[in-house]
N, C-alpha and C. Protein backbone atom coordinates (compact mmCIF):
# COMPACT_ATOMS: atom_id res chain seq x y z
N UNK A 1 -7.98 -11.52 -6.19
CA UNK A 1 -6.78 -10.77 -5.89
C UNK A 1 -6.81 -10.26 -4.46
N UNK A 2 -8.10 -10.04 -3.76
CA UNK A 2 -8.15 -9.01 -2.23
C UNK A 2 -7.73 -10.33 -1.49
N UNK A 3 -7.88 -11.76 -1.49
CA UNK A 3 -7.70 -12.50 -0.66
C UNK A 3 -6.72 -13.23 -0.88
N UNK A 4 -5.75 -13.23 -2.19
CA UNK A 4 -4.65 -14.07 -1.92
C UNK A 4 -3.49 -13.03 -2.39
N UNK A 5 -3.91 -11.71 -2.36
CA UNK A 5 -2.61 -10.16 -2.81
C UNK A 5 -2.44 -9.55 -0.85
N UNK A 6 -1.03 -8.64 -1.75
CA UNK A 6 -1.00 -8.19 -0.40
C UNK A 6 -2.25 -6.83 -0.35
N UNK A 7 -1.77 -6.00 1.37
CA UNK A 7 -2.66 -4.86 0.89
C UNK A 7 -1.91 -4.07 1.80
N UNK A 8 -2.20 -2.58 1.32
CA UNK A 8 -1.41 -1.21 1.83
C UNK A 8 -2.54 -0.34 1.78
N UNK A 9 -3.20 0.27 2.82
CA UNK A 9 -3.97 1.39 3.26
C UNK A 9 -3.05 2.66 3.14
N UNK A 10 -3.80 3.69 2.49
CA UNK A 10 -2.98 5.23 2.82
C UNK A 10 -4.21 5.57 3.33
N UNK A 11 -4.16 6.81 3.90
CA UNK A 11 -5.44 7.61 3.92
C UNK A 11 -6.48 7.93 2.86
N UNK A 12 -6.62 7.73 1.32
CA UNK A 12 -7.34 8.25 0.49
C UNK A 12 -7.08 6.86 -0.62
N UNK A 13 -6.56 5.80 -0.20
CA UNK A 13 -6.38 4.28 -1.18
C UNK A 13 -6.18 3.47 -0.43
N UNK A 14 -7.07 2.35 -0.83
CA UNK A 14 -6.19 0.49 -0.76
C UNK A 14 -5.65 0.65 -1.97
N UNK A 15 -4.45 -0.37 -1.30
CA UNK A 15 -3.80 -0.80 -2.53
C UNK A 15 -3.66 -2.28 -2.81
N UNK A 16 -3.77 -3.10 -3.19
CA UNK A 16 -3.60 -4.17 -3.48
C UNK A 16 -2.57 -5.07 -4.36
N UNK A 17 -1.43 -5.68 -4.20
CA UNK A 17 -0.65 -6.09 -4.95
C UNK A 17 -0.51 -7.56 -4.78
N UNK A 18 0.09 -8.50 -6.30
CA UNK A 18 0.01 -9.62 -6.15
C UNK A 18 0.89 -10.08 -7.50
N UNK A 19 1.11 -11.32 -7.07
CA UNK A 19 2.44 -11.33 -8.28
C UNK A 19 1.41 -12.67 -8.93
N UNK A 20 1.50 -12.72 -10.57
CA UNK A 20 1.18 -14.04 -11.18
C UNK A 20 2.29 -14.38 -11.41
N UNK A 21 1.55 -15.94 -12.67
CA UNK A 21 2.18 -16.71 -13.01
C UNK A 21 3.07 -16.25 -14.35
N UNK A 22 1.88 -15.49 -15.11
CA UNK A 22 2.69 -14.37 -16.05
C UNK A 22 4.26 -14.08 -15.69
N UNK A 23 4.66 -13.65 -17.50
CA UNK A 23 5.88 -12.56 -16.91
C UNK A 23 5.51 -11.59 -17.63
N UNK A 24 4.41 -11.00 -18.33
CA UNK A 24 4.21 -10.01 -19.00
C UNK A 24 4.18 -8.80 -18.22
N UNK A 25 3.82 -7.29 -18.76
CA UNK A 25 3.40 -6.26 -17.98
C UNK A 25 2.94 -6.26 -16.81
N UNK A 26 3.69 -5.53 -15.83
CA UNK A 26 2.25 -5.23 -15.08
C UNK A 26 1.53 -4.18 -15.04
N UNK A 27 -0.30 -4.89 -14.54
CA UNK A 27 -1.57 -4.27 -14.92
C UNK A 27 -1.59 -3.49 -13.90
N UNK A 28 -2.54 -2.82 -14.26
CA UNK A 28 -3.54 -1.45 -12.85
C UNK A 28 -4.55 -2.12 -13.78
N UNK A 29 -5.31 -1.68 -12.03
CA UNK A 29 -6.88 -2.15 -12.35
C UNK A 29 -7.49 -0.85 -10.95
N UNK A 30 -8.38 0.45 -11.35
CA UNK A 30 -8.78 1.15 -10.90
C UNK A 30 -10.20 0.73 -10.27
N UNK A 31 -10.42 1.27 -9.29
CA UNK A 31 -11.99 1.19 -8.57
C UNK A 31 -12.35 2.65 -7.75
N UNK A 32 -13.08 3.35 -8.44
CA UNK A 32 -13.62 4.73 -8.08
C UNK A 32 -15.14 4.88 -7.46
N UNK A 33 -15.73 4.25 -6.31
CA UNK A 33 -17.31 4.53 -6.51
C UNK A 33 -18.36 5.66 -6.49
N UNK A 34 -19.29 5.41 -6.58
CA UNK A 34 -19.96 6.57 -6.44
C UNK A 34 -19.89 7.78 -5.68
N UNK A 35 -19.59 7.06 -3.87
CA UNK A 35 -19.05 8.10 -2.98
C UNK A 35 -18.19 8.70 -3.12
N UNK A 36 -17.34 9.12 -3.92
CA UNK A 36 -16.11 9.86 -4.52
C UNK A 36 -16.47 11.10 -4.83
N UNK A 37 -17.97 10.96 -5.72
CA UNK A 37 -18.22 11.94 -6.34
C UNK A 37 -19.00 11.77 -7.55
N UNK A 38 -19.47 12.31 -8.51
CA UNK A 38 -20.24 12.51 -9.43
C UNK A 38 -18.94 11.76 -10.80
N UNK A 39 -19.57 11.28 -11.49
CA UNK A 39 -18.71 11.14 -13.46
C UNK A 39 -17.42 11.51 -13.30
N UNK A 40 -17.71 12.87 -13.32
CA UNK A 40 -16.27 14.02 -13.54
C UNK A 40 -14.94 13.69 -12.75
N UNK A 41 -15.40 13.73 -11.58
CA UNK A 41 -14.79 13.61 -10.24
C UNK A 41 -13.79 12.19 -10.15
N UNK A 42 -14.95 11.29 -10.42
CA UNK A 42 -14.34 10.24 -10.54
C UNK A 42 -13.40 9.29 -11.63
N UNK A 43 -13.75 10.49 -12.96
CA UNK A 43 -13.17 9.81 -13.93
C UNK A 43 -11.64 11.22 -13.81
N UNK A 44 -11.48 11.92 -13.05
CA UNK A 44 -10.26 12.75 -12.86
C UNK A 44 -9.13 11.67 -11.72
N UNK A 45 -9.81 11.05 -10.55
CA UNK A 45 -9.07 10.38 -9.75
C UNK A 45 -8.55 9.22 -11.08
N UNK A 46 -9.11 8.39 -11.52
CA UNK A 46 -8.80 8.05 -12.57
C UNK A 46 -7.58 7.88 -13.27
N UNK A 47 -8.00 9.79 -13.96
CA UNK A 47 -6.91 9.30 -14.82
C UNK A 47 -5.61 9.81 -13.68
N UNK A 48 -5.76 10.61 -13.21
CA UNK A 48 -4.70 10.99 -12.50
C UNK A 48 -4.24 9.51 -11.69
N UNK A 49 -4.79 8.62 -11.25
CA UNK A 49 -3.87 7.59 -10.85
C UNK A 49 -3.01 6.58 -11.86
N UNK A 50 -3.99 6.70 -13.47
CA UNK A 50 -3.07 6.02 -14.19
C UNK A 50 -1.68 6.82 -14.68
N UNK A 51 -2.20 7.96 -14.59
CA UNK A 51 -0.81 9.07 -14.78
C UNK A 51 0.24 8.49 -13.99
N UNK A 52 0.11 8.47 -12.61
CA UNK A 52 0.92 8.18 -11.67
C UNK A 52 1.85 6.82 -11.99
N UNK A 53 0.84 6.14 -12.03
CA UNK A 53 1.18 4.60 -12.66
C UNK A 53 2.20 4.58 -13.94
N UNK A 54 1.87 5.27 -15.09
CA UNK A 54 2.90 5.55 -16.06
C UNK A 54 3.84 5.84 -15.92
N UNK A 55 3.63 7.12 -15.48
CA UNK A 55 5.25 7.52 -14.84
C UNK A 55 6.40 6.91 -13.97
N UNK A 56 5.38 6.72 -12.47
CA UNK A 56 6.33 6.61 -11.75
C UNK A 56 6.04 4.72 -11.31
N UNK A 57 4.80 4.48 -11.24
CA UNK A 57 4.90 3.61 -10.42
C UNK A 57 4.79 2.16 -11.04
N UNK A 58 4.53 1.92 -12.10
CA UNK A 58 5.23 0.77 -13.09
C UNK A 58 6.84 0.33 -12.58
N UNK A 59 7.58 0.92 -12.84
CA UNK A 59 9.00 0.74 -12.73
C UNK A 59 8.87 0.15 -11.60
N UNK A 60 8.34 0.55 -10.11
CA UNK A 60 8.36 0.20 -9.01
C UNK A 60 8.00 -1.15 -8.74
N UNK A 61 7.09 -1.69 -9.21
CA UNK A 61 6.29 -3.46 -9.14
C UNK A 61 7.10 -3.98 -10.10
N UNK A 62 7.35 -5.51 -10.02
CA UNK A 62 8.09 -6.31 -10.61
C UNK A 62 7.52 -6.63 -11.80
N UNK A 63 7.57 -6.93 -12.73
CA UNK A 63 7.07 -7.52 -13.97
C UNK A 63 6.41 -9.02 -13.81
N UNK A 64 4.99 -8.83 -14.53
CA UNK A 64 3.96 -10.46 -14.02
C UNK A 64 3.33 -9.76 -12.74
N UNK A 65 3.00 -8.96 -11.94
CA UNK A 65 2.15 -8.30 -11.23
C UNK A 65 1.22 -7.82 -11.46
N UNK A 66 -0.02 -7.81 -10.87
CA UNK A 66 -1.23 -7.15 -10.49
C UNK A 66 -1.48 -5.98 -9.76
N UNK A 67 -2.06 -4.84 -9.73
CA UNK A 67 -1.82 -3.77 -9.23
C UNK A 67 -3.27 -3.56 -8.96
N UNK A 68 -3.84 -3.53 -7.46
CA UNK A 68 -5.64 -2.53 -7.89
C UNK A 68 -5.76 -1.74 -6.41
N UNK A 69 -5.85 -0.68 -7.33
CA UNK A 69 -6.32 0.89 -6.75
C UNK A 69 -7.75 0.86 -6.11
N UNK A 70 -7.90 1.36 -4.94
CA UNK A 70 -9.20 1.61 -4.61
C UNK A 70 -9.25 2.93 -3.78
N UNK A 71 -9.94 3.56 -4.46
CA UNK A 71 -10.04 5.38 -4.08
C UNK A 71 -10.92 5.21 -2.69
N UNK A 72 -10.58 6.42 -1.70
CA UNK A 72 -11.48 6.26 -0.62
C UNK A 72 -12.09 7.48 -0.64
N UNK A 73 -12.98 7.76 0.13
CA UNK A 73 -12.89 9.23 0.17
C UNK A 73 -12.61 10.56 0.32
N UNK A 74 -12.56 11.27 0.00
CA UNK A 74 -11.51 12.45 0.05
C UNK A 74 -10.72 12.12 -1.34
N UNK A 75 -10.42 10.87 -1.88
CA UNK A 75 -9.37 11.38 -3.03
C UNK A 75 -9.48 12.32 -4.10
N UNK A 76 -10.97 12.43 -4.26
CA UNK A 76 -11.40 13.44 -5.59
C UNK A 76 -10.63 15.32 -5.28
N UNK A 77 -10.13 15.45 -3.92
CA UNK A 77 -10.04 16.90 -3.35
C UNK A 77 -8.22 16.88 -3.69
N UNK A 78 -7.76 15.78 -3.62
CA UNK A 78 -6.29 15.54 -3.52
C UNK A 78 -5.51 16.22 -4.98
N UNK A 79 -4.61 16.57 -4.62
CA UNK A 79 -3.74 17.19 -6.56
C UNK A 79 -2.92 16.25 -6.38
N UNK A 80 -2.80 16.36 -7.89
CA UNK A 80 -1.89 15.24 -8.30
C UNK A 80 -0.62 14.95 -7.35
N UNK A 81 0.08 15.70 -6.77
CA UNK A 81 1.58 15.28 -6.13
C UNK A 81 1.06 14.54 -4.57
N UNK A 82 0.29 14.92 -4.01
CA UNK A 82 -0.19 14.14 -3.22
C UNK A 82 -0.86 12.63 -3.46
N UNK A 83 -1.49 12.44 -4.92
CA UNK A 83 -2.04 11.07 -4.86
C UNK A 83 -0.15 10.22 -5.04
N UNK A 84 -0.17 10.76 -6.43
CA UNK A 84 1.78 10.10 -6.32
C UNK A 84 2.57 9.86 -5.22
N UNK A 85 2.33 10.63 -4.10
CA UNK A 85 3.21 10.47 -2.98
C UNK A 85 2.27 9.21 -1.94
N UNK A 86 1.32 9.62 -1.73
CA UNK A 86 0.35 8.08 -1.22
C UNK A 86 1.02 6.87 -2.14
N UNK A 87 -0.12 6.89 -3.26
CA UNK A 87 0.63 5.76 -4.25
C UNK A 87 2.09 5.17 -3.85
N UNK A 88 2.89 6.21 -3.98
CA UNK A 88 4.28 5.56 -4.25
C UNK A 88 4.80 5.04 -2.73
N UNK A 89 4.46 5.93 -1.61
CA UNK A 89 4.51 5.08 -0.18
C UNK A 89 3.95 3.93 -0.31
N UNK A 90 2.56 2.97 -1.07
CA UNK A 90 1.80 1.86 -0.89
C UNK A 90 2.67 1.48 -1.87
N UNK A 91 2.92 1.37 -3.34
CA UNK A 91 3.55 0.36 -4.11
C UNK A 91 5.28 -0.15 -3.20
N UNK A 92 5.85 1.11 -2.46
CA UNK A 92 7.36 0.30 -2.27
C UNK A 92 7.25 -0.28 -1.06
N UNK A 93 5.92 -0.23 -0.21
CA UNK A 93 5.84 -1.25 0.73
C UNK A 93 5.25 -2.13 0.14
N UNK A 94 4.21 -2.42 -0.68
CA UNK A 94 3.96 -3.67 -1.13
C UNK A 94 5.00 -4.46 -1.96
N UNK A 95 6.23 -3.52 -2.56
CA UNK A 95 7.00 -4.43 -3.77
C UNK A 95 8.00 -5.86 -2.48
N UNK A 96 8.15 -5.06 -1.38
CA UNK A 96 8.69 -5.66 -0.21
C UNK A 96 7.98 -6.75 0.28
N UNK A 97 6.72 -7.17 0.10
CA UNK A 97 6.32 -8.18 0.18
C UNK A 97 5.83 -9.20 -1.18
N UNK A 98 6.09 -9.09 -2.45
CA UNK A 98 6.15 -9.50 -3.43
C UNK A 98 6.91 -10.14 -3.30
């Protein structure tokens, strides 16, 4: 997906998007590493990005898409309206190249 998807840098995510052959759902696929932070830390960026994803940013990617998150550092310090607002700046520039 990193070499044939597009990609969108924020300050605290890559984002990665890519359309299949599918027309089913589209997926999130999360990547949190160690440098983030400890378990906790990292399983909060987590869920808080699939939150984001539920809500808002599904609707946004086309259906038969691939979606993968990659936390940088600093995201574990971020509240929720700030990861959503990153996020949602990277998904509607990537849906533009879909």
């Amino acid at each position: 997906m990193q070499r044939a998807g597009s990609r969108f840098q924020t300050a605290h995510f890559v984002v990665y998007a890519m359309r299949t052959e599918e027309t089913g759902p589209t997926r999130l696929g999360i990547t949190v590493s160690r440098r983030i932070g400890g378990a906790v830390m990292r399983n909060r960026v987590k869920r808080r990005v699939r939150e984001c994803f539920r809500m808002n940013l599904r609707a946004t990617i086309p259906a038969g898409s691939d979606l993968l998150v990659i936390a940088r550092t600093g995201a574990a310090r971020l509240e929720s309206r700030a990861i959503l607002d990153e996020l949602t700046t990277a998904t509607l520039n990537l849906r533009r190249r879909l």
